[in-house]
Protein backbone atom coordinates (compact mmCIF):
# COMPACT_ATOMS: atom_id res chain seq x y z
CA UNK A 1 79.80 139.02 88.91
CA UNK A 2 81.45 138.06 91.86
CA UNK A 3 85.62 138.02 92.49
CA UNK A 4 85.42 134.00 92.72
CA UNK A 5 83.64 133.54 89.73
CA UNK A 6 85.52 136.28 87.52
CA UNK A 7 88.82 134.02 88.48
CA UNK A 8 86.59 130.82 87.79
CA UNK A 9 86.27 132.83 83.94
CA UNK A 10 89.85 133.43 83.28
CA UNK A 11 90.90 130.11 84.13
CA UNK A 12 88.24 128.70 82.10
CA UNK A 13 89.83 130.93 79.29
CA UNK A 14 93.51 130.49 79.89
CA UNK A 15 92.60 126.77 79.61
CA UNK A 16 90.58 127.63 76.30
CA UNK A 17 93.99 129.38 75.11
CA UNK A 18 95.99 126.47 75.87
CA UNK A 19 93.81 123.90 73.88
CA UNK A 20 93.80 125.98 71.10
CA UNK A 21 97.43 126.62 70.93
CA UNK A 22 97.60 122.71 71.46
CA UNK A 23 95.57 122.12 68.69
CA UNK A 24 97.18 124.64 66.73
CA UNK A 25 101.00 123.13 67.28
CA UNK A 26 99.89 119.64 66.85
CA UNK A 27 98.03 120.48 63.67
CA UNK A 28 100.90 122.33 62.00
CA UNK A 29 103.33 119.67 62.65
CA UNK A 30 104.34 116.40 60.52
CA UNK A 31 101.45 114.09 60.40
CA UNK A 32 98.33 113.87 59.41
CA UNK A 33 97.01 110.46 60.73
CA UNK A 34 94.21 111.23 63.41
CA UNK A 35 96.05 108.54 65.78
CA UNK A 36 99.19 110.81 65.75
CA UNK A 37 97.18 113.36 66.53
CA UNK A 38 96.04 111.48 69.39
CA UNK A 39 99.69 110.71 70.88
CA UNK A 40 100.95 114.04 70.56
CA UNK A 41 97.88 116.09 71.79
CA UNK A 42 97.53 113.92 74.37
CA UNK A 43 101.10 114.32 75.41
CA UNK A 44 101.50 117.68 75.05
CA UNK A 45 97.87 118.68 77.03
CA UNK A 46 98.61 116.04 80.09
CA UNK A 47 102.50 117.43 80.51
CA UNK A 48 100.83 121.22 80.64
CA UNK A 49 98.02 119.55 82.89
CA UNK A 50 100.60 118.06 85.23
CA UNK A 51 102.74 121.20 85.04
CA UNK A 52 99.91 123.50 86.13
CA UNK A 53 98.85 121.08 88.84
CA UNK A 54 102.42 121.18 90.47
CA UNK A 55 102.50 125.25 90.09
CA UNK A 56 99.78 125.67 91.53
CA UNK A 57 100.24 123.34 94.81
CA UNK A 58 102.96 126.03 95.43
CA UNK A 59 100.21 128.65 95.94
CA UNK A 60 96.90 127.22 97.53
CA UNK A 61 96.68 129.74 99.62
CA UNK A 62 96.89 132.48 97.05
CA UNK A 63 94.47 131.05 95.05
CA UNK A 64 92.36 130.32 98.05
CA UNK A 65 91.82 134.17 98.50
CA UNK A 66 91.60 134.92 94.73
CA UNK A 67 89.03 132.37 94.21
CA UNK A 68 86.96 132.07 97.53
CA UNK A 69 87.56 128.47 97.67
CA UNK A 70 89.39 126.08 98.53
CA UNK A 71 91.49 125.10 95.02
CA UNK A 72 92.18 121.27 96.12
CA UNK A 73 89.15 120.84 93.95
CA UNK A 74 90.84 122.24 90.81
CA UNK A 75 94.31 120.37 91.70
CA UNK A 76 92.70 116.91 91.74
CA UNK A 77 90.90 118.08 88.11
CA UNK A 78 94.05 119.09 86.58
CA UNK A 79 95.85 115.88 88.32
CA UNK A 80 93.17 113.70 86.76
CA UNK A 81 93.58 114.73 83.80
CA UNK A 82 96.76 114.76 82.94
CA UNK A 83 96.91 111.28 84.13
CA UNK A 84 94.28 109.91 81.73
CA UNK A 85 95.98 112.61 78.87
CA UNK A 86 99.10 110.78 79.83
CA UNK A 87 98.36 107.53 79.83
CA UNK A 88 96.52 108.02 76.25
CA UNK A 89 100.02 109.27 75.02
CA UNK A 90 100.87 106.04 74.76
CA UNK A 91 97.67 104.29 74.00
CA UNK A 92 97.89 106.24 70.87
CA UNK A 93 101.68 105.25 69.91
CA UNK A 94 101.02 101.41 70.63
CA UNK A 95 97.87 101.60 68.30
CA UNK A 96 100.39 103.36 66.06
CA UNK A 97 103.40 100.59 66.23
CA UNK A 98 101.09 97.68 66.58
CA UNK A 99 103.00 96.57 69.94
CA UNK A 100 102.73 96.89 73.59
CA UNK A 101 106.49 97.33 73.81
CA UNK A 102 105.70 101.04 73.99
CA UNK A 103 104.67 100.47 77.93
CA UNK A 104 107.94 98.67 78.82
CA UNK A 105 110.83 101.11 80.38
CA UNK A 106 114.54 100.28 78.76
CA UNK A 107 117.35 100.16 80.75
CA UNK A 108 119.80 98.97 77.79
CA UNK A 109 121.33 102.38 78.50
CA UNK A 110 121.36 105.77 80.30
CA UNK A 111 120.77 107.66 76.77
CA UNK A 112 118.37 105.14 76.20
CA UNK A 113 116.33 105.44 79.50
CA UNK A 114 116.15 109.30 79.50
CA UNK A 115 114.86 109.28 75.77
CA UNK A 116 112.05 106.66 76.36
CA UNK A 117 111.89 108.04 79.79
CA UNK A 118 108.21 108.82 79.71
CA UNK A 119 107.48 105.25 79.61
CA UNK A 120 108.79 105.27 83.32
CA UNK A 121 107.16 108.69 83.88
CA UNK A 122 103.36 107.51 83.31
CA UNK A 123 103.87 104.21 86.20
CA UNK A 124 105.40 107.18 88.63
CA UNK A 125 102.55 109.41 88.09
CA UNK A 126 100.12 106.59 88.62
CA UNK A 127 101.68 105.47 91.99
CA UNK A 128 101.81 108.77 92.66
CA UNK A 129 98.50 109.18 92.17
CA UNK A 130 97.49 106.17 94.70
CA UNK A 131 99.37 107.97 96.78
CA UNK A 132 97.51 110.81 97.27
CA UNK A 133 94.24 108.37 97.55
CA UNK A 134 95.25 106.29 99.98
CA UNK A 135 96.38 109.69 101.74
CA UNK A 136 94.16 109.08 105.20
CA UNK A 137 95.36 105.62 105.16
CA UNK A 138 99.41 106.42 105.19
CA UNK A 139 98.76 109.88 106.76
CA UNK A 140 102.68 110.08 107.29
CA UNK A 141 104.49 108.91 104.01
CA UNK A 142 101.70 109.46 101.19
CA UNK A 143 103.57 112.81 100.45
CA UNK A 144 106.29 111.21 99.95
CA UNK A 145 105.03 108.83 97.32
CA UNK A 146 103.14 111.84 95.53
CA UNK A 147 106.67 113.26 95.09
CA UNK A 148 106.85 110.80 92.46
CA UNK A 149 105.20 113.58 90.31
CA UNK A 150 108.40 115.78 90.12
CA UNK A 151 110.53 113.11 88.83
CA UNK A 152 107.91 112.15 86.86
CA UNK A 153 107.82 115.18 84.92
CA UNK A 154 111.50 115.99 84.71
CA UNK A 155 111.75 112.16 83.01
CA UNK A 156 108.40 113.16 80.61
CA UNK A 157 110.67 117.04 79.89
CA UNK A 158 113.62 114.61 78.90
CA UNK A 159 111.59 112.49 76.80
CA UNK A 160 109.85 115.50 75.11
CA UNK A 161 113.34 117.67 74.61
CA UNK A 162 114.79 114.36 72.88
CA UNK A 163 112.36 112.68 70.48
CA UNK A 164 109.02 115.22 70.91
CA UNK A 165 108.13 115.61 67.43
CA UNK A 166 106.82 119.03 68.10
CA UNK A 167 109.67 119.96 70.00
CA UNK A 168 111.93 119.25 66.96
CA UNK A 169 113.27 122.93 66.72
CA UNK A 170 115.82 124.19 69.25
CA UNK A 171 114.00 127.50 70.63
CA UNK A 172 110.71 124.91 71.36
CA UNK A 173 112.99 122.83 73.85
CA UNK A 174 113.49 125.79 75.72
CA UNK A 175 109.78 125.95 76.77
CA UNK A 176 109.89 122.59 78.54
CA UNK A 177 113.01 122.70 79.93
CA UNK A 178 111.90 126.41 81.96
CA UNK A 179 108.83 124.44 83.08
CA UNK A 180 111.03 122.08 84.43
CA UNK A 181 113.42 124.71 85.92
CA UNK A 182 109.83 125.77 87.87
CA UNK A 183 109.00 122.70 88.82
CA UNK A 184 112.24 122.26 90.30
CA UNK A 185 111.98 125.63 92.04
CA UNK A 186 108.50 124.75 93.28
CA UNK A 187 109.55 121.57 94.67
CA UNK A 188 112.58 123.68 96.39
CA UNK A 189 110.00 126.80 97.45
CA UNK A 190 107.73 123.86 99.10
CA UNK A 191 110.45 121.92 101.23
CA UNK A 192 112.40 125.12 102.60
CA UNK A 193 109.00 126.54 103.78
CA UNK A 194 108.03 123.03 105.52
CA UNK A 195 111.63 123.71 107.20
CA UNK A 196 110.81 126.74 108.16
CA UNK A 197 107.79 125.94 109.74
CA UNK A 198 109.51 123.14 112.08
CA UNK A 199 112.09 125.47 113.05
């Protein structure tokens, strides 16, 4: 087997390991109703899709000589999905309260805003999203729209420390709030070495 496709393996299982500790978490926690099933799965698979996919725009080129291949490919897969996983978050939890209100931001207050903040979150990652489409088009400011993805996620890690059900113990919050202490790092790690490059 070659080097490319023994990496190709291991991601394939690392993913496998993640879906069943998904699965596992959201099973074990309060609920049994398949449609909160839906909303939490789905929310905790696309935030771990979205995570990996900013990690690992830090290190293209490392995974470029691990895997043979460019890994663009497996960026926009990861990207994808978490933006359908993320927009069937709250799919699920309007089928669940019998309103649409669940898609409108609130700006009644700050406390208020931060906990429903991943209402917000899933309209940045969208026009983030576009952003990277339309990227031939606006050649100079589409990275600055796909930005949109890092404050997209540190609004989702708010909205998960505050009112995630499965985040309901104290050590859990801890895990989302050091992927957001990476994602911050990552987003520092990218624009210092884009500096560095100019100078």
């Amino acid at each position: 087997m070659s080097k490319s496709a023994k990496a190709i393996w291991i991601m394939v299982a690392l993913g496998a390991v993640a879906l069943l500790l998904v699965a596992v978490t959201v099973a074990l926690g309060p609920g049994r109703d398949p449609v909160v099933w839906l909303v939490r799965g789905a929310a905790l698979l696309g935030y771990l899709s979205l995570f990996i996919a900013i990690l690992a725009s830090a290190y293209m080129r490392e995974l470029y000589r691990i895997l043979g291949r460019p890994f663009l490919w497996a960026h926009h897969v990861l990207s994808v999905s978490g933006l359908i996983l993320l927009f069937l978050h709250p799919v699920g939890a309007a089928i669940d309260a019998a309103s649409v209100a669940v898609f409108v931001p609130r700006f009644d207050s700050w406390r208020l805003f931060f906990t429903l903040g991943g209402r917000l979150a899933v309209y940045l990652i969208w026009i983030a999203s576009a952003g990277a489409l339309l990227r031939r088009t606006w050649r100079k400011s589409w990275r600055i729209i796909h930005m949109l993805n890092y404050i997209a996620f540190l609004l989702g890690t708010v909205h998960a420390t505050l009112i995630g059900t499965d985040l309901s113990r104290p050590f859990l919050r801890l895990i989302p709030i050091a992927m957001a202490l990476v994602v911050i790092w990552v987003f520092v790690r990218k624009r210092m070495g884009k500096r560095r490059v100019k100078a």
